[in-house]
N, C-alpha and C. Protein backbone atom coordinates (compact mmCIF):
# COMPACT_ATOMS: atom_id res chain seq x y z
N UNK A 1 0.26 -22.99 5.80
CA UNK A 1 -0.67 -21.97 6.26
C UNK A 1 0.10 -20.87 6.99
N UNK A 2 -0.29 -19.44 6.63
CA UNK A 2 0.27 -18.29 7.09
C UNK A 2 -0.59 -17.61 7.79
N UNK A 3 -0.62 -16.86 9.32
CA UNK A 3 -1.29 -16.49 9.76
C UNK A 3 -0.65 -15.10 10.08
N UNK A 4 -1.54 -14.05 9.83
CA UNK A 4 -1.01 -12.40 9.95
C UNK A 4 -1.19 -11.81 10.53
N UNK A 5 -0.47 -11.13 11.75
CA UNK A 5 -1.41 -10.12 12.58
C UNK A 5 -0.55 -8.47 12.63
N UNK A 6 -1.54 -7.65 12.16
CA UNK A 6 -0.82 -6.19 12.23
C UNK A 6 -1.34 -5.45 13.40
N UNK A 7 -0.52 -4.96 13.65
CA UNK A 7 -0.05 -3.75 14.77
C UNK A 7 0.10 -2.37 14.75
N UNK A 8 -0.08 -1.67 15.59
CA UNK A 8 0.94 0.03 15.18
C UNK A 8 0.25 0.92 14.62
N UNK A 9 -0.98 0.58 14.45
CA UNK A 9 -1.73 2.10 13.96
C UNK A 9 -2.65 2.65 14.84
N UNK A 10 -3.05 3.94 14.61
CA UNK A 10 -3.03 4.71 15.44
C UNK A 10 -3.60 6.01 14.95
N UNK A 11 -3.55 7.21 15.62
CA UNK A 11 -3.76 8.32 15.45
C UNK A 11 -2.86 9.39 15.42
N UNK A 12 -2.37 9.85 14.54
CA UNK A 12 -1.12 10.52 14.70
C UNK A 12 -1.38 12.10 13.60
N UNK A 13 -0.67 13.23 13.69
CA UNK A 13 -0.96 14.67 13.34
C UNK A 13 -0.26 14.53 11.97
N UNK A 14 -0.49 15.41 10.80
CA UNK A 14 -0.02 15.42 9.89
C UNK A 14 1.83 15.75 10.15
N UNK A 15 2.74 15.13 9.50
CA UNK A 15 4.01 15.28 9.66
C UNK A 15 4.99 14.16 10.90
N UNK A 16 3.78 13.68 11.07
CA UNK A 16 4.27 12.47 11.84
C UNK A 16 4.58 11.08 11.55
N UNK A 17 5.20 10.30 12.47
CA UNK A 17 5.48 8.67 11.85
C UNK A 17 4.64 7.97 12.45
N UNK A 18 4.53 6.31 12.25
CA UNK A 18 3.85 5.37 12.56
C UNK A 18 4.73 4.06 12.07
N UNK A 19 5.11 3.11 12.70
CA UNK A 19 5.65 1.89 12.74
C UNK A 19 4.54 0.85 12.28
N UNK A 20 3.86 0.18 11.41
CA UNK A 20 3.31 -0.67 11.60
C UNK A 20 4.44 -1.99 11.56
N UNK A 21 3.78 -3.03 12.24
CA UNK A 21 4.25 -4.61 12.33
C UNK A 21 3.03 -5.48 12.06
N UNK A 22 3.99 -6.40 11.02
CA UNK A 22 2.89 -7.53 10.51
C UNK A 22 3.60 -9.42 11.00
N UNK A 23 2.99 -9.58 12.47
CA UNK A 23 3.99 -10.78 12.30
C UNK A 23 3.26 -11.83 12.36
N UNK A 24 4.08 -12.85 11.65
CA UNK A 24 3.13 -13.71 10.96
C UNK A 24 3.48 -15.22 11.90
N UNK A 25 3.05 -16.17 11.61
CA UNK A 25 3.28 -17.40 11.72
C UNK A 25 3.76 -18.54 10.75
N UNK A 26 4.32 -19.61 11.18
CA UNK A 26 4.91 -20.40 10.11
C UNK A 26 6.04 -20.61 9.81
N UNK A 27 7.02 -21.21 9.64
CA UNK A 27 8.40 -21.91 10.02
C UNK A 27 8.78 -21.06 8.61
N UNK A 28 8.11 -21.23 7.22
CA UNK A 28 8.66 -20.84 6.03
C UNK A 28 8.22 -19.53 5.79
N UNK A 29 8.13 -18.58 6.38
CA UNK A 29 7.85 -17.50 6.32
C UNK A 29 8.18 -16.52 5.39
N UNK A 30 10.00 -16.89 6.15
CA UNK A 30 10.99 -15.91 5.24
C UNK A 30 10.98 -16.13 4.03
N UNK A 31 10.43 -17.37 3.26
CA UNK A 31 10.44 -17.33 1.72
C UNK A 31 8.99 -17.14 0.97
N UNK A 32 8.52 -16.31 1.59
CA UNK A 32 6.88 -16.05 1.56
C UNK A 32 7.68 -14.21 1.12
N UNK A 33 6.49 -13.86 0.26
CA UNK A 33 6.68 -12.62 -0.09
C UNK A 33 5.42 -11.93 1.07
N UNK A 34 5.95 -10.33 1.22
CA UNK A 34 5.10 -9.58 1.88
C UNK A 34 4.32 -8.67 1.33
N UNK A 35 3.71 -7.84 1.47
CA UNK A 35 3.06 -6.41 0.92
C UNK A 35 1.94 -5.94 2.03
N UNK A 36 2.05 -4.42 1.80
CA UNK A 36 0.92 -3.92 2.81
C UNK A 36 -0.30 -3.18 1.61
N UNK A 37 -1.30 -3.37 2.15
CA UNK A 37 -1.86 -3.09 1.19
C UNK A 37 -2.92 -1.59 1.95
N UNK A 38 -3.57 -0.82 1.44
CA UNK A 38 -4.68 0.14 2.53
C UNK A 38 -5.61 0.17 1.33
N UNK A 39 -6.99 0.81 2.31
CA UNK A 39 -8.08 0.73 1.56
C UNK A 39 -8.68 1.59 2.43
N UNK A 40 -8.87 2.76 1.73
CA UNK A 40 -8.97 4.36 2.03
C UNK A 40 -10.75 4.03 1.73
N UNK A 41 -11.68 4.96 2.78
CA UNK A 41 -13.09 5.00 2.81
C UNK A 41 -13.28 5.40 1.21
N UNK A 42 -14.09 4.77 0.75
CA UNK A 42 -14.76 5.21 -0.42
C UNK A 42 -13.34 4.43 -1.66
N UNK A 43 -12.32 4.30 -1.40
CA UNK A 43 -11.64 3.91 -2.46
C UNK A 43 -10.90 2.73 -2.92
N UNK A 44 -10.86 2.22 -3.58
CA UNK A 44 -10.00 0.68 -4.16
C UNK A 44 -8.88 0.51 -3.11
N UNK A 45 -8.88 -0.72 -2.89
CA UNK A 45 -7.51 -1.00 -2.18
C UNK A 45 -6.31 -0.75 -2.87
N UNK A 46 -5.50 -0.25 -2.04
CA UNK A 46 -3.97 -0.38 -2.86
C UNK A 46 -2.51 -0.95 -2.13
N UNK A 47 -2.41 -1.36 -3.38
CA UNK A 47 -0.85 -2.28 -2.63
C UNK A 47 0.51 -0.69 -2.50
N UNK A 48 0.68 -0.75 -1.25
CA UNK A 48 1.91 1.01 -0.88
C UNK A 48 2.97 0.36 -1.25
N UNK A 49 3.48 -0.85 -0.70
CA UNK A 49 4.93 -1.58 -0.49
C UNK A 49 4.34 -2.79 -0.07
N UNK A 50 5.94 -3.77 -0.94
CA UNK A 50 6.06 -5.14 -1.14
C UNK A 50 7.79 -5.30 -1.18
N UNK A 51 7.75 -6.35 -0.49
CA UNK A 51 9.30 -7.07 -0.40
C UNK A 51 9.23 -8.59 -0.95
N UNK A 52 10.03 -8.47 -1.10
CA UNK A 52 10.68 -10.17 -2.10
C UNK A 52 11.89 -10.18 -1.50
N UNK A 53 12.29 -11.41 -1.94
CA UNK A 53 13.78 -11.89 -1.98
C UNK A 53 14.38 -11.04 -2.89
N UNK A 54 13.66 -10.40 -4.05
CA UNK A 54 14.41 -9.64 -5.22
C UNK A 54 14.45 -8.50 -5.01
N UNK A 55 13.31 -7.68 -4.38
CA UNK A 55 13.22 -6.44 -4.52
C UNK A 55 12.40 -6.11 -3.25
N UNK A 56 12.06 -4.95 -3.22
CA UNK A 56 11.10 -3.73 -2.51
C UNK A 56 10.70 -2.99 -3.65
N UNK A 57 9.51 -3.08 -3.41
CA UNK A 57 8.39 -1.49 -4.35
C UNK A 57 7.38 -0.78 -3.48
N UNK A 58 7.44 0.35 -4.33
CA UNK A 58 6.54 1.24 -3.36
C UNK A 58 5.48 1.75 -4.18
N UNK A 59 4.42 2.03 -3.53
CA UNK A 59 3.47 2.89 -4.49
C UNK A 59 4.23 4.67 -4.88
N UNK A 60 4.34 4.70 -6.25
CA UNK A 60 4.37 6.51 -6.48
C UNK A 60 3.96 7.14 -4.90
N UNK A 61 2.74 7.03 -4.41
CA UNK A 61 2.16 7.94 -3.79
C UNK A 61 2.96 7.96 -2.35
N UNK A 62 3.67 6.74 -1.66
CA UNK A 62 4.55 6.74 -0.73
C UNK A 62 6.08 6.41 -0.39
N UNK A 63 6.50 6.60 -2.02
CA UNK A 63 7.66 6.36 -2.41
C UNK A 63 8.61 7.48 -1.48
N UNK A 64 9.24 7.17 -0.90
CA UNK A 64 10.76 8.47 -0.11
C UNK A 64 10.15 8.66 1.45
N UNK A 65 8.77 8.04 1.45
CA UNK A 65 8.12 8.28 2.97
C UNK A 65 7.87 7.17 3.91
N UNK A 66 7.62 6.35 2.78
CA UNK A 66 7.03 4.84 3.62
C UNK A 66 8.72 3.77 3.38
N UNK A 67 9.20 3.08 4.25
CA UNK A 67 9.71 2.03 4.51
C UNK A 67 9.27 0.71 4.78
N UNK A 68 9.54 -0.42 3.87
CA UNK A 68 8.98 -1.68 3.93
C UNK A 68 10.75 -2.35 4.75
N UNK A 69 10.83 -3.23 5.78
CA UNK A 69 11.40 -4.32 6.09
C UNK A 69 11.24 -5.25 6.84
N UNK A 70 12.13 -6.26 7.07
CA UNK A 70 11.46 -7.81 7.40
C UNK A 70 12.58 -7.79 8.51
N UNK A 71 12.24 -8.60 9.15
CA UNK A 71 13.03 -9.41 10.37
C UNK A 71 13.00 -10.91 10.15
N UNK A 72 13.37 -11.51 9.24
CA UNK A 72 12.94 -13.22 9.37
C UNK A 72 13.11 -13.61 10.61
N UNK A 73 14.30 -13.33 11.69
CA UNK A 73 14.00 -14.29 12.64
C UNK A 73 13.31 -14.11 13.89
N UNK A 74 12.34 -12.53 13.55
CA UNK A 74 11.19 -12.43 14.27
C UNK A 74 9.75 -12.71 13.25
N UNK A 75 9.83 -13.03 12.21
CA UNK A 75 8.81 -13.61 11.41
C UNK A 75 7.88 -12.36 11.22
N UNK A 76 8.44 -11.10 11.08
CA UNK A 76 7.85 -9.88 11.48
C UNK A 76 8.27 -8.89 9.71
N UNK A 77 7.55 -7.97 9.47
CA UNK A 77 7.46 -7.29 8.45
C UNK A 77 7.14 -6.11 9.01
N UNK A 78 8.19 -4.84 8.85
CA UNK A 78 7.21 -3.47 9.20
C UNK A 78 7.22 -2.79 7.80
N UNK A 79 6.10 -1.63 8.24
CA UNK A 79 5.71 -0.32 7.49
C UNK A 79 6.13 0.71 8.19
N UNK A 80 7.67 1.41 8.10
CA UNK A 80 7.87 2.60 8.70
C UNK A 80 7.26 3.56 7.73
N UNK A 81 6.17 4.40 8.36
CA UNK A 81 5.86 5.34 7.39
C UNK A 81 6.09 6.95 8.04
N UNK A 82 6.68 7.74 7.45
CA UNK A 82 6.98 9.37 8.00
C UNK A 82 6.39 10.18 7.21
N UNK A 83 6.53 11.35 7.32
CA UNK A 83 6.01 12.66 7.21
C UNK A 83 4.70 12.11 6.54
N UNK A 84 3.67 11.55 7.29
CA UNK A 84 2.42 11.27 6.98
C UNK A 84 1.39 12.16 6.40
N UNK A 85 0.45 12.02 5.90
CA UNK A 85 -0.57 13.17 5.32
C UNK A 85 -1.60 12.82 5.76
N UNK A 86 -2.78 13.18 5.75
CA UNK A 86 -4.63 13.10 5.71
C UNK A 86 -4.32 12.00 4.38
N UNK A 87 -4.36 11.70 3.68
CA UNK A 87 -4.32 11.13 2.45
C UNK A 87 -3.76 9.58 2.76
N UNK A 88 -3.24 9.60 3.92
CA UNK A 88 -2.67 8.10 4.16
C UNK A 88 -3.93 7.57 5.05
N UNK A 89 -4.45 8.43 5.70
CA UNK A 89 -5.47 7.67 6.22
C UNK A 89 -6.33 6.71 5.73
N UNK A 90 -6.04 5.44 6.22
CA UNK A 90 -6.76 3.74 5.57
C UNK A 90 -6.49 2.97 7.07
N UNK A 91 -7.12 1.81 6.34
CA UNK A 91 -7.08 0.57 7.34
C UNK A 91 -6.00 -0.22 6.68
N UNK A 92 -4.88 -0.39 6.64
CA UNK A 92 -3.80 -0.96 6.54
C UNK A 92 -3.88 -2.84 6.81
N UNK A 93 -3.46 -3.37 5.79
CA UNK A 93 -3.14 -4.47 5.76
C UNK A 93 -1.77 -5.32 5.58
N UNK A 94 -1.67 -6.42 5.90
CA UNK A 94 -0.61 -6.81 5.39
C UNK A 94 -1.10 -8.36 4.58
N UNK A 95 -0.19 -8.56 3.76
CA UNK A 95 -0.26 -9.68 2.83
C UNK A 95 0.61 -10.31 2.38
N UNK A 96 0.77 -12.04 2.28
CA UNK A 96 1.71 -12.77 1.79
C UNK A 96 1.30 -13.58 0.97
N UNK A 97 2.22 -13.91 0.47
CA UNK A 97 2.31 -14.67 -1.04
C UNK A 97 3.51 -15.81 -0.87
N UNK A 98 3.50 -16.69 -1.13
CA UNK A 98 4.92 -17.52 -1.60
C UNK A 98 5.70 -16.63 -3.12
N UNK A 99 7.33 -16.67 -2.76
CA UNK A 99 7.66 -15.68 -3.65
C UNK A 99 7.53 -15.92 -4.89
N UNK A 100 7.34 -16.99 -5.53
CA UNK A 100 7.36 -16.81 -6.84
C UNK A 100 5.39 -16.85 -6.76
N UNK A 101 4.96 -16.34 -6.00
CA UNK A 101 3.39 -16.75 -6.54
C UNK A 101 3.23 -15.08 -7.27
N UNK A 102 1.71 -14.47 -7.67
CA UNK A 102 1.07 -13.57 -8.14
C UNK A 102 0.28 -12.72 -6.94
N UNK A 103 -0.42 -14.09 -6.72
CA UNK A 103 -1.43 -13.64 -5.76
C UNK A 103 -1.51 -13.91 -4.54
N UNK A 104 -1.75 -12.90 -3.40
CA UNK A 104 -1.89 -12.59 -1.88
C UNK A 104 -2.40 -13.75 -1.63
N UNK A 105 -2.69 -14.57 -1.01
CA UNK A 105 -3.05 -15.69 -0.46
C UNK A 105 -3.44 -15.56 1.16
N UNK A 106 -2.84 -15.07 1.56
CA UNK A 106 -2.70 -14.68 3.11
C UNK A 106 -2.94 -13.17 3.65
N UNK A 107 -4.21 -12.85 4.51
CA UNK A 107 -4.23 -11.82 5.13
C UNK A 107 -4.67 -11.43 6.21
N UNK A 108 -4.15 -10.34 6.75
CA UNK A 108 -4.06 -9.97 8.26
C UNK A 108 -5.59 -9.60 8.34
N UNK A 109 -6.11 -8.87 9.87
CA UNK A 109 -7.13 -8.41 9.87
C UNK A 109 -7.48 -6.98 9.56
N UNK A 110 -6.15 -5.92 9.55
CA UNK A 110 -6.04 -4.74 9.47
C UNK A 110 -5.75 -3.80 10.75
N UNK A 111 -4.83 -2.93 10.43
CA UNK A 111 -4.89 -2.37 11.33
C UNK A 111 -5.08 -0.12 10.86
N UNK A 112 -5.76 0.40 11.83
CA UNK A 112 -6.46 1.64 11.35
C UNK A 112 -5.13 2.90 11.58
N UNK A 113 -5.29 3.43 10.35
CA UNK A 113 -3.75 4.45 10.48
C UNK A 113 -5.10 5.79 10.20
N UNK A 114 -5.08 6.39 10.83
CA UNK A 114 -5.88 8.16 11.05
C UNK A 114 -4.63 9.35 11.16
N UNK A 115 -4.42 9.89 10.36
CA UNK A 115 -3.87 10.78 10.19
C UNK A 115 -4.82 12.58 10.22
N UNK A 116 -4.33 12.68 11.44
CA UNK A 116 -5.11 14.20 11.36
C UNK A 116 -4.24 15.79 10.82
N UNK A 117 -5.14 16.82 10.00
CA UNK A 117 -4.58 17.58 9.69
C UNK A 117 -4.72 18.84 10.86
């Protein structure tokens, strides 16, 4: 069992950063895959960035802006995200998986990123 809690959002002006942290619980953590996922008013959730043991991906839409990394031996995952837009504004999640799984299994409660123009 994985337990998630995110951090770090906030209210911040267009062109600005935001740190989120997702730290989790559980001895096997580090071999648990991550991803943040947001879910913008009115629109489908979407997965921005995901880390593996293999890789990092980003969504097109926050590719060169958003940063995904892990701390295993703080059991911690951030979302550095910069030069922010109105368009990032969501309720931000985070999510784990065991790495070879498909599917999210594990999720945080959310935390609210407001980006003003």
């Amino acid at each position: 069992q994985v337990q998630l809690v995110e951090s770090g959002g906030g209210l911040v002006q267009a062109g600005g950063s935001l740190r989120l942290s997702c730290a989790a619980s559980g001895r096997t953590f580090s071999t648990y895959a991550v991803g943040w996922f947001r879910r913008a008013p009115g629109k489908q959730r979407e997965l921005v960035a995901a880390i593996s043991s293999a890789r990092t991906t980003y969504a097109d839409s926050v590719k060169g802006r958003f940063i995904i990394s892990r701390d295993n031996a703080k059991n911690t995952v951030y979302l550095q995200m910069n030069s922010l837009k109105p368009e990032d504004t969501a309720v931000y999640y985070c999510a784990a998986r065991p790495d070879l799984a498909v599917v999210y299994d594990y999720w945080g409660q959310g935390t609210q990123v407001i980006v003003s123009s």
